[in-house]
Protein backbone atom coordinates (compact mmCIF):
# COMPACT_ATOMS: atom_id res chain seq x y z
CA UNK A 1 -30.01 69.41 76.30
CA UNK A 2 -33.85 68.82 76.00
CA UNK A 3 -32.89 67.89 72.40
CA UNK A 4 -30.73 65.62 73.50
CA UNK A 5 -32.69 63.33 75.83
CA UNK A 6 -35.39 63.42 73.44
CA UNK A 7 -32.90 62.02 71.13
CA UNK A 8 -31.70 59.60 73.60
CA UNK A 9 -35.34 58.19 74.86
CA UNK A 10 -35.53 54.44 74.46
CA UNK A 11 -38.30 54.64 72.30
CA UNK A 12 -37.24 57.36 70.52
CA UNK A 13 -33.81 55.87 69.71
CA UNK A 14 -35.43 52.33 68.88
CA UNK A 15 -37.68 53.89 66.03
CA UNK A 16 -34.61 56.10 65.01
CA UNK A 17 -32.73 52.86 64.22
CA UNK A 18 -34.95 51.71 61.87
CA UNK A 19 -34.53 54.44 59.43
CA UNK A 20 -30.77 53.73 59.76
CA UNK A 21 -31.37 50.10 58.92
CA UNK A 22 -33.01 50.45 55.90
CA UNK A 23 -31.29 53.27 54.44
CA UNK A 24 -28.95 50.62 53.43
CA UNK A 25 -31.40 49.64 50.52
CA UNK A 26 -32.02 52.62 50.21
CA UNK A 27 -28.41 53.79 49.53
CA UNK A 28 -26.52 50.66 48.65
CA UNK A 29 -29.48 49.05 46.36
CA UNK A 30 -31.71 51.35 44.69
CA UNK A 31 -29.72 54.58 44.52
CA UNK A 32 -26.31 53.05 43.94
CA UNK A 33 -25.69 49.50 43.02
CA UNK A 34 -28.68 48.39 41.51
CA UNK A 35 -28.83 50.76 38.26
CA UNK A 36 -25.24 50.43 37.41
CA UNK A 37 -26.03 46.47 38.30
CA UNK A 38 -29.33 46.44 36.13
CA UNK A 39 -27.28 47.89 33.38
CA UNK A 40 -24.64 45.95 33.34
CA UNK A 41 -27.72 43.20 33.36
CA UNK A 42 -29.36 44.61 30.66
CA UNK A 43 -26.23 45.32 28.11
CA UNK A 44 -28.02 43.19 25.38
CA UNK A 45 -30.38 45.52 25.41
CA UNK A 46 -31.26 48.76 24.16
CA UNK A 47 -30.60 52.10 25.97
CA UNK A 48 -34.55 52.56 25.38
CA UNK A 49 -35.88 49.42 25.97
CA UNK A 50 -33.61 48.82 29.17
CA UNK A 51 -34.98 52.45 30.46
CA UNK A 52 -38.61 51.45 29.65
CA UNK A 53 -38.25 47.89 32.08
CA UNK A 54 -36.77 49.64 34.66
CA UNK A 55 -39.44 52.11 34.51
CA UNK A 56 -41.97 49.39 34.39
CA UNK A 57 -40.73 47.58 37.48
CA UNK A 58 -40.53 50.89 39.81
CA UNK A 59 -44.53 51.69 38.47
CA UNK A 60 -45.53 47.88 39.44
CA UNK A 61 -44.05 47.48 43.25
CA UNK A 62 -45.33 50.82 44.04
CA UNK A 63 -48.79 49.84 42.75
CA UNK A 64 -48.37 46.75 44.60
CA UNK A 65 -47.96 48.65 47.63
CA UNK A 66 -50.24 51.62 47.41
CA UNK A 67 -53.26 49.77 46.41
CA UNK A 68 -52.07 47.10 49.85
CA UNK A 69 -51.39 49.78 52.02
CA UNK A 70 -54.74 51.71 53.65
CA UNK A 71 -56.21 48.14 54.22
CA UNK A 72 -52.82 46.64 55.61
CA UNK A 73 -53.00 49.80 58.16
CA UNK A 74 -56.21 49.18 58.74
CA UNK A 75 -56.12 45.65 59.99
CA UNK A 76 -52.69 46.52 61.85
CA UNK A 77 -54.66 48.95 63.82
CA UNK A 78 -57.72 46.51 64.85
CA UNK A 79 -55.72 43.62 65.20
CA UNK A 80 -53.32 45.22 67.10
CA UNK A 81 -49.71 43.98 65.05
CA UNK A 82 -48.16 47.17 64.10
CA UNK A 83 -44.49 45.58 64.56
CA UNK A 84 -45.75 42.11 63.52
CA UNK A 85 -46.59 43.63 60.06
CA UNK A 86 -43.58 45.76 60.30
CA UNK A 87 -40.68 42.45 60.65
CA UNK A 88 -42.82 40.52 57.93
CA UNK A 89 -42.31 43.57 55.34
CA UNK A 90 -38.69 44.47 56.44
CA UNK A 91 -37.60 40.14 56.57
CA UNK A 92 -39.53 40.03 53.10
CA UNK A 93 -36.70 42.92 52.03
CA UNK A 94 -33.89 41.85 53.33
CA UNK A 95 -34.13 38.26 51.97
CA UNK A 96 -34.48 39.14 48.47
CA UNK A 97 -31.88 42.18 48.80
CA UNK A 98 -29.98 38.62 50.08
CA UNK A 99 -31.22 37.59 46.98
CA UNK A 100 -29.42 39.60 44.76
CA UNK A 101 -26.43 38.33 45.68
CA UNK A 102 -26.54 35.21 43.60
CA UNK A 103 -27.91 37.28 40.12
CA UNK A 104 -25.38 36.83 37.09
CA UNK A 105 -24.78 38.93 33.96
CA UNK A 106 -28.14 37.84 31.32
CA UNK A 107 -30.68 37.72 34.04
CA UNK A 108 -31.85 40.91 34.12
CA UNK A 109 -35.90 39.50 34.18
CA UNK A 110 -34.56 37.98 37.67
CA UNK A 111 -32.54 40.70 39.07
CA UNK A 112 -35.92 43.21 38.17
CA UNK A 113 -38.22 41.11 39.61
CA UNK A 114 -35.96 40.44 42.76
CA UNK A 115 -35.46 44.15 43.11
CA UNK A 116 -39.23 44.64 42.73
CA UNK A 117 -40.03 42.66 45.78
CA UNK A 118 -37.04 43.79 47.63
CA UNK A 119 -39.05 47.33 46.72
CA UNK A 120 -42.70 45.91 48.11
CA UNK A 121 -40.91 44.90 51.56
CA UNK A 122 -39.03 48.20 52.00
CA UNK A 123 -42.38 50.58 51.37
CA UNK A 124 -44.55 47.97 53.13
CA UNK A 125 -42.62 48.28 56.25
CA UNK A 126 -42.39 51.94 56.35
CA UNK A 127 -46.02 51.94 56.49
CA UNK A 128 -45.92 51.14 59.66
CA UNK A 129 -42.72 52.62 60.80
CA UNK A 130 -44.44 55.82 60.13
CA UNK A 131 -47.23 55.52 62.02
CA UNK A 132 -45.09 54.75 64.90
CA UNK A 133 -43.79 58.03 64.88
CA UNK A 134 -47.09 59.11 66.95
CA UNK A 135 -46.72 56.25 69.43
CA UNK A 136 -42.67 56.79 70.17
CA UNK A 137 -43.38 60.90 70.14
CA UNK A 138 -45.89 63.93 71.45
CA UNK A 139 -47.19 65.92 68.71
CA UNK A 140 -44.58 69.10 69.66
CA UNK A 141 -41.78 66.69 69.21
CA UNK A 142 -43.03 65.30 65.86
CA UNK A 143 -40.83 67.62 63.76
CA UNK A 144 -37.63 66.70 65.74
CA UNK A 145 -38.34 63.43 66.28
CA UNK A 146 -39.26 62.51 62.55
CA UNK A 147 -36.04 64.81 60.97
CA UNK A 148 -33.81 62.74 63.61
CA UNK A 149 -35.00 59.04 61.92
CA UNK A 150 -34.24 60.69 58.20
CA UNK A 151 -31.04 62.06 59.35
CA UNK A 152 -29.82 58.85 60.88
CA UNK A 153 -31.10 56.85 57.91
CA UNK A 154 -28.68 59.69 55.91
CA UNK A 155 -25.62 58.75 58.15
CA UNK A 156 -26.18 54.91 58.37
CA UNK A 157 -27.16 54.21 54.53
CA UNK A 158 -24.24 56.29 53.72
CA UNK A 159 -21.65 54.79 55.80
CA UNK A 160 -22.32 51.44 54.80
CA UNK A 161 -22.68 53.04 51.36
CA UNK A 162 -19.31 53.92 51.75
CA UNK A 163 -17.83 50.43 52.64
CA UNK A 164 -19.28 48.90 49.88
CA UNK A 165 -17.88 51.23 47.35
CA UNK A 166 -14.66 50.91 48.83
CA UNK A 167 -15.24 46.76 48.79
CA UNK A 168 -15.97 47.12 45.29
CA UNK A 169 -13.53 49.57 44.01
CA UNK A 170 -10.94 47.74 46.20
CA UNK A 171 -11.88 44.39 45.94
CA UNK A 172 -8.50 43.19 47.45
CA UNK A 173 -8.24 45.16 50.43
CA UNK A 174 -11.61 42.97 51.44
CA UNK A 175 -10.18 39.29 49.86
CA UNK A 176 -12.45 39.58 46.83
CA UNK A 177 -11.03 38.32 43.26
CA UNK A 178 -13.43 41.11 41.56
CA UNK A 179 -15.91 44.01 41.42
CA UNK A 180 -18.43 41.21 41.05
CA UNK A 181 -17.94 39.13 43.86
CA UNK A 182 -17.67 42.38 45.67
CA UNK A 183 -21.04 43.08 44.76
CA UNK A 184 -22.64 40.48 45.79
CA UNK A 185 -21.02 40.91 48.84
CA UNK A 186 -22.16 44.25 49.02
CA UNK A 187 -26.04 43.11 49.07
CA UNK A 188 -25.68 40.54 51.65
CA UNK A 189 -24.15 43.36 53.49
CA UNK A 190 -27.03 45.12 52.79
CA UNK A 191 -29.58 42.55 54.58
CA UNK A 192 -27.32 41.75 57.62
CA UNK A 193 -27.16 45.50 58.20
CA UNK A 194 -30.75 46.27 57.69
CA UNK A 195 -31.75 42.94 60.15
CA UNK A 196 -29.62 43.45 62.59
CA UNK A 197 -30.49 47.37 63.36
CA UNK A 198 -34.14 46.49 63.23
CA UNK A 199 -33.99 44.26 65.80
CA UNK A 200 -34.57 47.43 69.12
CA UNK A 201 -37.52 48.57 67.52
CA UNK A 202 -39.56 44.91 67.51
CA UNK A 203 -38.06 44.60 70.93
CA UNK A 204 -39.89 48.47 72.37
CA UNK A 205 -42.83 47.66 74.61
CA UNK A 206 -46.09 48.25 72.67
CA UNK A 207 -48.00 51.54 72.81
CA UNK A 208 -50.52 51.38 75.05
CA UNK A 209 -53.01 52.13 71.86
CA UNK A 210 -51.83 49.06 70.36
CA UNK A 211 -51.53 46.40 73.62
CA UNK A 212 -55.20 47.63 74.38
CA UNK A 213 -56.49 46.71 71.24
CA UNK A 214 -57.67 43.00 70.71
CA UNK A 215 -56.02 40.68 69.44
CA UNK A 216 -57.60 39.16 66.36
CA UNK A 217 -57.34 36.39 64.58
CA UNK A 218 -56.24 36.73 60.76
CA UNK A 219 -59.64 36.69 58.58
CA UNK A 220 -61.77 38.63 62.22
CA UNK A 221 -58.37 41.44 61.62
CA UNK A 222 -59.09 41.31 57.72
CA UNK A 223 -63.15 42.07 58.11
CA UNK A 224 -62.72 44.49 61.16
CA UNK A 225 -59.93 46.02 59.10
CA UNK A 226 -62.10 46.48 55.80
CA UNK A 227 -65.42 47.91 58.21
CA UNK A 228 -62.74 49.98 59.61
CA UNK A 229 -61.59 51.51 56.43
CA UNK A 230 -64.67 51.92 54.60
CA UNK A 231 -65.99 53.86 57.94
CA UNK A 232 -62.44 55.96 57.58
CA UNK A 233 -63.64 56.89 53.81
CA UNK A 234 -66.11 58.42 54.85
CA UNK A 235 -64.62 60.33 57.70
CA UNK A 236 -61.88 61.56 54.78
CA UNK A 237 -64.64 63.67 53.08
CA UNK A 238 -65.45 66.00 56.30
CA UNK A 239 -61.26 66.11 56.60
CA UNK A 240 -60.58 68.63 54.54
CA UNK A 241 -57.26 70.16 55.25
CA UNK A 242 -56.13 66.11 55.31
CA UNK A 243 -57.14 65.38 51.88
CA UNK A 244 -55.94 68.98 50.44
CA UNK A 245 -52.91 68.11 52.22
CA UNK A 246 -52.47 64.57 50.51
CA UNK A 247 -53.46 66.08 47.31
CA UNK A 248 -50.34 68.31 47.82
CA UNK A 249 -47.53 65.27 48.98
CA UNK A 250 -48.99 63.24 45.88
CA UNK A 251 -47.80 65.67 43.61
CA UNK A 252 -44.68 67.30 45.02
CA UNK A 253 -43.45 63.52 46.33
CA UNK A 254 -43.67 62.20 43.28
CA UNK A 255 -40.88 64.28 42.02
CA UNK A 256 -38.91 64.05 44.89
CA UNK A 257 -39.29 59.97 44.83
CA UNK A 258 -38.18 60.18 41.20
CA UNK A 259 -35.34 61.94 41.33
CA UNK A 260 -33.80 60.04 43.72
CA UNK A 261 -34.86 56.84 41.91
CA UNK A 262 -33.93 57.86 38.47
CA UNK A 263 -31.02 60.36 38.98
CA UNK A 264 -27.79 57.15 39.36
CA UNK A 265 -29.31 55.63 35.87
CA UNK A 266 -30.25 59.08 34.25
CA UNK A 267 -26.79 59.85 34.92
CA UNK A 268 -25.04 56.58 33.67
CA UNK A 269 -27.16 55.84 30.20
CA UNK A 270 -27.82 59.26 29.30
CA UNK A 271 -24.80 61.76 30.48
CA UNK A 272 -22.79 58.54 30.38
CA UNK A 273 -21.02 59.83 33.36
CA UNK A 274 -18.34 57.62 35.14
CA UNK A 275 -19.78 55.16 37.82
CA UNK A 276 -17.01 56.64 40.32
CA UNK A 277 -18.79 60.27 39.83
CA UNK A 278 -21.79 58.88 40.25
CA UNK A 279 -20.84 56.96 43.68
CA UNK A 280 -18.97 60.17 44.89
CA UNK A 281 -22.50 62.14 44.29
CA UNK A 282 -24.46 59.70 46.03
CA UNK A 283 -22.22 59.84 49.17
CA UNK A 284 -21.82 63.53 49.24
CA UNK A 285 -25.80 63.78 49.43
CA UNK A 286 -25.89 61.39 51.96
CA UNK A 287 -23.23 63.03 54.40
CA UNK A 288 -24.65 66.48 53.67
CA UNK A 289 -28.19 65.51 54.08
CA UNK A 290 -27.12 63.97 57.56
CA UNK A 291 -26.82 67.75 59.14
CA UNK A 292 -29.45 69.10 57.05
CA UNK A 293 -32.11 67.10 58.22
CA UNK A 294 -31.40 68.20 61.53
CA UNK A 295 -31.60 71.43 61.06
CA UNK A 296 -34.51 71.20 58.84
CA UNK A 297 -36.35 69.78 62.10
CA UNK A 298 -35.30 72.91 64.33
CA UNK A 299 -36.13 75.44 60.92
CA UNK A 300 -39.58 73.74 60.56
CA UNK A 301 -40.29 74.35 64.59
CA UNK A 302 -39.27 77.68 64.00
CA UNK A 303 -41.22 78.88 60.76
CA UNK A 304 -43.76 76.13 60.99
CA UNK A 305 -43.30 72.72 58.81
CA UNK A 306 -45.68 73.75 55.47
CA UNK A 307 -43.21 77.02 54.72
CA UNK A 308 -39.99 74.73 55.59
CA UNK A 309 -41.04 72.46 52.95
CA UNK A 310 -42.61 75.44 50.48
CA UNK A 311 -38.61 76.12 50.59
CA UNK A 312 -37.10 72.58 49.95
CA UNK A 313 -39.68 72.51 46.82
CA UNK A 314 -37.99 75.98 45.67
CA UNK A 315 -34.90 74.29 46.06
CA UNK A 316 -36.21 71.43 43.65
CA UNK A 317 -36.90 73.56 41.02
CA UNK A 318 -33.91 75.04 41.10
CA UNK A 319 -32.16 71.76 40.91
CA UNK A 320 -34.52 70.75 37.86
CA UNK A 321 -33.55 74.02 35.68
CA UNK A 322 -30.00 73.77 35.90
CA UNK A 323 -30.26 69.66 35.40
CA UNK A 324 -32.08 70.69 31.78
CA UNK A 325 -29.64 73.40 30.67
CA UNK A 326 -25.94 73.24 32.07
CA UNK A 327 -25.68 69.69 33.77
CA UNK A 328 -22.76 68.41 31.88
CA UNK A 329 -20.20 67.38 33.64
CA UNK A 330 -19.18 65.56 37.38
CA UNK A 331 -18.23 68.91 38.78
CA UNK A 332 -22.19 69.84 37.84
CA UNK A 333 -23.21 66.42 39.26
CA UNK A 334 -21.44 66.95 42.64
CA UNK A 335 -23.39 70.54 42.67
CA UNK A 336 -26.97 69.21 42.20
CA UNK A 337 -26.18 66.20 44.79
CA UNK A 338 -24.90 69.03 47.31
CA UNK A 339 -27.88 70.88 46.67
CA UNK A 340 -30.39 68.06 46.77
CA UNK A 341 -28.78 67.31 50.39
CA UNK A 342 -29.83 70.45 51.86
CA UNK A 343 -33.04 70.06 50.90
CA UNK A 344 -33.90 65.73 50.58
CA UNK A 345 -34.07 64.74 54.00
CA UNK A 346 -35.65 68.53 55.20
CA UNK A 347 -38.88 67.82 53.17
CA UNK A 348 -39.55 64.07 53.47
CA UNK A 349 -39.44 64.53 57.26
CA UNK A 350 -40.90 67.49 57.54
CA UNK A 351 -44.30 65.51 55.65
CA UNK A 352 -44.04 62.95 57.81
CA UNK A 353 -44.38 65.14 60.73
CA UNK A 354 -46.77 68.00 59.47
CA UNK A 355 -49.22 64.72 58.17
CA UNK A 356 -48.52 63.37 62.03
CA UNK A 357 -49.98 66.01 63.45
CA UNK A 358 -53.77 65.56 61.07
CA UNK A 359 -53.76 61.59 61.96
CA UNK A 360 -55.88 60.48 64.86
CA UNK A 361 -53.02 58.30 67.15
CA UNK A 362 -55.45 55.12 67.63
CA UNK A 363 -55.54 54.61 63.77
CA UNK A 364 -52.11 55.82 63.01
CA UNK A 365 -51.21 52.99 60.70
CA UNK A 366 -54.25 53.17 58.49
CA UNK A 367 -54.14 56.66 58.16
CA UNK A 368 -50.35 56.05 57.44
CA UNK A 369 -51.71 53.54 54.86
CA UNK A 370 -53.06 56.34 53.26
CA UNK A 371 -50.09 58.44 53.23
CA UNK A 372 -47.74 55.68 51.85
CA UNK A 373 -50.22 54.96 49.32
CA UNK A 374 -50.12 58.52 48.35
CA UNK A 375 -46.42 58.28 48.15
CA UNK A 376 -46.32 54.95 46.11
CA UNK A 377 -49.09 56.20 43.45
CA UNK A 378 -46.93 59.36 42.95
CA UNK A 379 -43.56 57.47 42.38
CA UNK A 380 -46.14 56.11 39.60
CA UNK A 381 -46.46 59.07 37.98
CA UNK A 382 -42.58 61.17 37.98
CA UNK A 383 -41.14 57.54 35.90
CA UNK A 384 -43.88 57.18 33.17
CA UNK A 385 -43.88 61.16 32.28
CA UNK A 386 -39.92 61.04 32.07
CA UNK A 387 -40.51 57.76 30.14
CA UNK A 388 -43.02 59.38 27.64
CA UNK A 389 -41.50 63.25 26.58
CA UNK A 390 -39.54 61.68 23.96
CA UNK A 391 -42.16 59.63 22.43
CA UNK A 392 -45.16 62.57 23.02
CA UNK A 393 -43.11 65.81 22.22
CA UNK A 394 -41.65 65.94 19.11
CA UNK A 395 -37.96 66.29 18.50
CA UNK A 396 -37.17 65.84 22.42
CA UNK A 397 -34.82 63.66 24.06
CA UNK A 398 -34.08 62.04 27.68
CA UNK A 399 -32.28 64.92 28.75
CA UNK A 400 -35.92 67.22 28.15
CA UNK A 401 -38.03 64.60 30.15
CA UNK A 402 -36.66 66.26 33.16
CA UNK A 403 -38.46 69.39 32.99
CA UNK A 404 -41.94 67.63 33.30
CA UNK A 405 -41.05 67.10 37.06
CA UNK A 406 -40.88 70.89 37.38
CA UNK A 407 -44.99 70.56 36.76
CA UNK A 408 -45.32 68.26 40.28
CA UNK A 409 -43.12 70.61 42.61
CA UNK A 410 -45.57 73.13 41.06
CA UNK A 411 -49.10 72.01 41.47
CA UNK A 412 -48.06 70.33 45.10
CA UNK A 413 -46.74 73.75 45.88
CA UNK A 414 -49.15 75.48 45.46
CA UNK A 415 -51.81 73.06 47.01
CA UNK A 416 -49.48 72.69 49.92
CA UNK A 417 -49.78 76.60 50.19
CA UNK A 418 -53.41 76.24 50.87
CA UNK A 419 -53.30 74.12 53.77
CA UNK A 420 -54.77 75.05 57.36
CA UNK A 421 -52.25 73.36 59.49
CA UNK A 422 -54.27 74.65 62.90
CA UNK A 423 -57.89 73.14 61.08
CA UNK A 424 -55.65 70.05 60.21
CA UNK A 425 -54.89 69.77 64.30
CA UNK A 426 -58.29 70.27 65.17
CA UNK A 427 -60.09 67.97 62.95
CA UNK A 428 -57.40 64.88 64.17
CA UNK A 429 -58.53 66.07 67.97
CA UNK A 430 -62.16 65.81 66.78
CA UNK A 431 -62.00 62.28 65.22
CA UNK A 432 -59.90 60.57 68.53
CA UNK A 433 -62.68 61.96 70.75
């Protein structure tokens, strides 16, 4: 019952929402349509050279956003626009997700760099959607309260996931003349969807953090914000169990982040698997990750959020082995997607939440900054090691570039292991006095 007026707390709810909104993109455009969409794009093209752009364009919007981010955070904080910041990211998203719509076979340079920016306005909003999670929650809620946002993002992205496969698979039931028209259909749906459910959480009264601090005009916000971050640099040295903590997300992140981003077009180009075994994986993740993320928030309160995730990376590696040797087939696809599901959701929130709890909650959205940056610089690094096993290590192909992501669940592992969750708590308590 507790659970479920926590669950049911304006606030709460509001943030909640968000995650549902824009797990549309999430689902619809970069783990479904867009790599089947980019291929299609790219068919003049090379199986090599149309990997390598795609590549490019993931490493560029998340350096885009990882260098923006601490200093975006920063200024939010000072200048007191969390949410303002928040709808210019998301409406920045959802227009060129609109965008897509009107992208025709041969202009694959357009549909990247549309997809790119799409990219930029997702991340950049969940910058500060993250560092909400301190404002809408008390620190013994954090787990709970961050697994529920992933888990409704899992159900949401995946039922409209659902719709648009069956608009483009059944382009008649809907009044379509093709797959194509379907779509484009499918991305407007995408940015109605993701607008519309974003809407309660710009409409939450204000932390009383954020309404207290001043309002600033836009260069005063950008020169408080950059004093404000330099000072924070220097506080980051005396945070240990922060930084060692960071250390670990950038490495065991990055190979969750490329996974998901990779696994659709590994799966089409390389295993040349049919796009309807593809979709079917992608939805059963989605559905099972919907229960799992749950119950990862419950499993993390119970055994503490650090070993929760030390299992999820387990799981990982798991996943990574059997990719390498015996993944050959749908009926092995629909096995690493059900096993990924357990597991996806269960770690990302479980970050989110365990990072909460070492971020002083008057500069939540710098600090944030710094954990999105993280997170960007690491889906940096899982692309451009896939992308360079064949050319570094002699007689390898695409299929062995997998096993380099085994090396990140690894190292962030075993940094992970290290970290002092109780010194974490008590150096965030220090700072906010």
């Amino acid at each position: 019952m507790k659970s479920k007026r926590l669950f049911l707390r304006r606030g709460v709810l509001s943030w909640a929402l968000y995650d549902w909104a824009n797990s549309a993109f999430a689902t619809t455009v970069i783990a479904g349509f867009f790599p089947v969409f980019y291929s299609a794009l790219s068919a003049d093209l090379s199986a090599r050279d149309s990997q390598f752009w795609f590549q490019i364009t993931l490493a560029a919007s998340s350096i885009a956003v990882a260098i923006a981010a601490p200093l975006l955070g920063a200024i939010a904080d000072r200048g007191g626009g969390r949410k303002k910041f928040l709808a210019v990211f998301a409406m920045t998203g959802i227009l060129m997700t609109a965008g897509l719509a009107w992208v025709h076979a041969g202009m694959w340079q357009v549909g990247l760099l549309l997809y790119a920016l799409g990219s930029v306005g997702f991340s950049g909003a969940n910058i500060f959607y993250d560092a909400m999670l301190v404002e809408v929650s008390e620190p013994h809620e954090f787990d709970l309260v961050s697994s529920y946002g992933f888990a409704l993002g899992y159900i949401g992205g995946g039922l409209l996931f659902a719709v648009n496969v069956l608009m483009v698979t059944q382009p008649a039931w809907f009044g379509f003349a093709d797959a194509g028209g379907a779509v484009s259909a499918s991305f407007i749906s995408v940015a109605i969807w993701w607008g519309a459910f974003t809407v309660p959480l710009l409409l939450i009264p204000a932390d009383k953090n954020e309404s207290a601090a001043p309002r600033m005009r836009a260069l005063p916000a950008v020169r408080a914000g950059l004093k404000e971050l330099l000072a924070t640099f220097r506080q980051l040295r005396r945070m240990k169990t922060l930084f060692l903590f960071l250390a670990a997300y950038w490495f065991y992140i990055d190979g969750v982040g490329t996974i998901i981003k990779m696994a659709v077009f590994f799966g089409n180009r390389i295993l040349s698997l049919p796009p309807e075994s593809l979709i079917v994986a992608l939805l059963l993740t989605q559905f099972i990750a919907f229960p799992s993320a749950l119950f990862f928030g419950w499993f993390g309160g119970r055994i503490g959020p650090r070993r929760a995730i030390l299992a999820g990376l387990a799981v990982y590696l798991a996943v990574i082995a059997y990719a390498w040797r015996w993944l050959n087939s749908a009926a092995d696809f629909y096995l690493l997607a059900a096993a990924i599901g357990l597991v996806q959701g269960g770690v990302q929130s479980l970050s989110r939440s365990l990072y909460a709890r070492f971020v002083p909650k008057a500069k939540s959205a710098e600090f944030f900054g710094f954990f999105n940056m993280i997170g960007k610089f690491a889906a940096i690094l899982g692309p451009l090691l896939m992308a360079a096993v064949p050319f570094v290590v002699r007689g390898a192909g695409e299929r062995d570039s997998i096993l380099a992501l085994a090396l990140l669940f690894v190292i962030g592992g075993a940094l992970l292991w290290k970290v002092d969750v109780a010194d974490g708590e008590r150096a965030a308590r220090e700072m906010s006095r």
